[in-house]
Protein backbone atom coordinates (compact mmCIF):
# COMPACT_ATOMS: atom_id res chain seq x y z
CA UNK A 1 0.00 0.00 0.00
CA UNK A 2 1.81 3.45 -1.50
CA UNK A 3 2.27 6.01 1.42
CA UNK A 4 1.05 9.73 0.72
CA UNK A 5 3.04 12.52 2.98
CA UNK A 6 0.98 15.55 2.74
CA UNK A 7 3.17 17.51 4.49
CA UNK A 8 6.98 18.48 4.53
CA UNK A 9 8.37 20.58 7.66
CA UNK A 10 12.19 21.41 6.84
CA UNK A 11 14.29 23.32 9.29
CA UNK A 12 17.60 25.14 8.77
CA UNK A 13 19.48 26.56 11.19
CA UNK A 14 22.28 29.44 10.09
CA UNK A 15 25.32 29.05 12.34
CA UNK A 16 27.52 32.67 11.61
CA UNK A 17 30.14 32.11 14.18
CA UNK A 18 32.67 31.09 12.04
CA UNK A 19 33.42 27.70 13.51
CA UNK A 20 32.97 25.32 10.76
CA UNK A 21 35.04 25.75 7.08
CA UNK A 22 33.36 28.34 4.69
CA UNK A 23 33.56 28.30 1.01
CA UNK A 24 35.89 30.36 -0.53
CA UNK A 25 34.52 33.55 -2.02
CA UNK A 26 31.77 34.35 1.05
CA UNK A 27 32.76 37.00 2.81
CA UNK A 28 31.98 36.32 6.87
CA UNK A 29 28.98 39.08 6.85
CA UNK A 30 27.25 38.20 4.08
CA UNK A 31 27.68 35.24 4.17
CA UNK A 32 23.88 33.88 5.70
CA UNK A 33 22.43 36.03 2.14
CA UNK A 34 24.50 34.17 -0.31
CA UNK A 35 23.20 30.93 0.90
CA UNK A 36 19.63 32.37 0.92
CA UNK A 37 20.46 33.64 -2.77
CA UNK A 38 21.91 30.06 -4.08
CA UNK A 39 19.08 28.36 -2.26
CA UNK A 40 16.36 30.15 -3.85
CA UNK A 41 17.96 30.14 -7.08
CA UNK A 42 18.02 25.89 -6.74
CA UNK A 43 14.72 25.76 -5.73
CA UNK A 44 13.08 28.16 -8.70
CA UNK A 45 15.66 26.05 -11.45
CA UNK A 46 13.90 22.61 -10.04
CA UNK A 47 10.22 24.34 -10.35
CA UNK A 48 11.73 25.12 -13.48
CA UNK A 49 12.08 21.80 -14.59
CA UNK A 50 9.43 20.14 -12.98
CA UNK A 51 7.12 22.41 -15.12
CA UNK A 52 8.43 21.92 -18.11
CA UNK A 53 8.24 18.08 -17.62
């Protein structure tokens, strides 16, 4: 029997304090919008491509 999830909750938690490795290129306070930017830009090129489908 096929399972139907009607509902998706997905948290993300921005950690700024410079503790983990950053990518090269980010500057430190920017660098929470430039992950906002690429993530939004991934998500509209796979609505993108679902649509076209």
């Amino acid at each position: 029997m096929p399972i139907e999830i009607r509902e998706l909750i997905i948290k993300a938690r921005v950690d700024e304090s410079g503790g983990g490795s950053r990518q090269a290129g980010r500057s430190q306070s920017g660098g929470s919008e430039d992950v906002v930017a690429e993530a939004v830009d991934q998500v509209f090129t796979i609505l993108k491509e679902n649509s076209e489908r």
